[in-house]
Protein backbone atom coordinates (compact mmCIF):
# COMPACT_ATOMS: atom_id res chain seq x y z
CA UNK A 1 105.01 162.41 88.81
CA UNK A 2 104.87 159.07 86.63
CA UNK A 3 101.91 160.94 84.81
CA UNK A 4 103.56 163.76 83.60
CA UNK A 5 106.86 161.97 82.61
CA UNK A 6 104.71 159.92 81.09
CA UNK A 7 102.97 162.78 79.14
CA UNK A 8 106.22 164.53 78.86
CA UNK A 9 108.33 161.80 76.76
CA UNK A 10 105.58 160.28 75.39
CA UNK A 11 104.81 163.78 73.55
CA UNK A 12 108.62 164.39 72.67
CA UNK A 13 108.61 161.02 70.63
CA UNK A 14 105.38 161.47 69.15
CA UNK A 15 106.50 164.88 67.93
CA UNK A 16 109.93 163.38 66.82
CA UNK A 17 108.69 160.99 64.55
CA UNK A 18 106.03 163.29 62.87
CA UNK A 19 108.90 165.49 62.41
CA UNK A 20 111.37 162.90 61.00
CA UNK A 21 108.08 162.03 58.66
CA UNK A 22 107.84 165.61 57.37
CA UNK A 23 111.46 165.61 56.66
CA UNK A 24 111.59 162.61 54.60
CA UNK A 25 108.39 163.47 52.83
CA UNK A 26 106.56 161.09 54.10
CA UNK A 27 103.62 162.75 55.01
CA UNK A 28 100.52 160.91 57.17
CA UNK A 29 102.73 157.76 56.86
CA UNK A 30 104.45 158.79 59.13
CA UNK A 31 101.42 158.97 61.88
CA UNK A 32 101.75 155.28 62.99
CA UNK A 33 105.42 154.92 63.57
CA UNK A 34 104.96 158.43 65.72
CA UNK A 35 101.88 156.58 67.92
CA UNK A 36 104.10 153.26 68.43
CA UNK A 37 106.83 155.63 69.88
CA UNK A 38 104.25 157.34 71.56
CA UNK A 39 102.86 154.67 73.37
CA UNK A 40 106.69 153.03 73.76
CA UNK A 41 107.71 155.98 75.38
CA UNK A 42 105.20 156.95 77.40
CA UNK A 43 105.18 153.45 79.46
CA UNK A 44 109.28 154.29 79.53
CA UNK A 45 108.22 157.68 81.67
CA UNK A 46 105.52 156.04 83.33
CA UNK A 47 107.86 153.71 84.69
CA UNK A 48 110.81 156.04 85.12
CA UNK A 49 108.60 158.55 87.00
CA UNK A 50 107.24 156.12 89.57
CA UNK A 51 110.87 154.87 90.11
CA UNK A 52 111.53 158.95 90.55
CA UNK A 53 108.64 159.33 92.68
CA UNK A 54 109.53 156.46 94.87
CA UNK A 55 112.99 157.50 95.86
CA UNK A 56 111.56 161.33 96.39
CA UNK A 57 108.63 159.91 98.84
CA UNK A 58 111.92 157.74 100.63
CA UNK A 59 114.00 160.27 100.60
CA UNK A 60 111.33 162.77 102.17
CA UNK A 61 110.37 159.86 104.81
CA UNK A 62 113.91 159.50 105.85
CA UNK A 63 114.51 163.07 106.14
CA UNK A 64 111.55 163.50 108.22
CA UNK A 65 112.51 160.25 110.54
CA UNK A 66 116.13 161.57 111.61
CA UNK A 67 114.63 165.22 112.43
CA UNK A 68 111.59 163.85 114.47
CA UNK A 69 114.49 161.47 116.35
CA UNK A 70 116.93 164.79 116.48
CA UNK A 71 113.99 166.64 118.16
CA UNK A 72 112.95 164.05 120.63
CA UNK A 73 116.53 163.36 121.34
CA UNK A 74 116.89 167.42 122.27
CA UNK A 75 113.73 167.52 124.37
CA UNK A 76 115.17 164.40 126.28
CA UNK A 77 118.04 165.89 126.84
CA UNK A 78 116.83 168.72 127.53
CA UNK A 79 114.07 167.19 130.47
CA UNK A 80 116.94 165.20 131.62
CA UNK A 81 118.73 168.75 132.13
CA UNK A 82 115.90 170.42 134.22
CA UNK A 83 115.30 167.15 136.07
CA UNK A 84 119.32 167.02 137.59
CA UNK A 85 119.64 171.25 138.22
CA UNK A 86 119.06 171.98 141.91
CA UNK A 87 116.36 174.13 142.36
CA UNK A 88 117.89 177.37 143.89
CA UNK A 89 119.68 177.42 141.01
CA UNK A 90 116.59 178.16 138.58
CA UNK A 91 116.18 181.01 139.46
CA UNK A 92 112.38 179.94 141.05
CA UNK A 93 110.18 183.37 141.95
């Protein structure tokens, strides 16, 4: 994920500034002030996508916790359940 933010905003401000250059004429002068942003905002994505990528992967790990906890609570239950019904009441064949 911090790749392609990376990639993502990084591109954006290159093509910005070569734009901005072609608007005020300035031509291939522009090219260095559109690599500087380049580079400046590609570490900007880099950094905001591992932050992003981070809170997804905690998010996901949470998630996952409570319904593995939910499900062994259930089959507890549950086992607790079979363990206290009498017998001739389950209906045994």
């Amino acid at each position: 994920m911090a790749a392609r933010y990376a990639g993502v905003l990084g591109l954006v401000a290159f093509l910005a500034s070569i734009a901005r250059g072609a608007i005020d004429g300035q031509g291939l002068a522009a090219t260095p002030s559109a690599c500087f942003a380049l580079a400046v905002f590609a570490a900007i994505g880099a950094i905001a996508g591992k932050i992003a990528q981070t809170a997804v992967e905690e998010s996901v790990h949470q998630n996952m916790k409570a319904e593995i906890e939910a499900f062994e609570n259930a089959a507890a239950e549950g086992a607790a359940l079979q363990e206290t019904t009498p017998a001739s009441s389950q209906g045994a064949w």
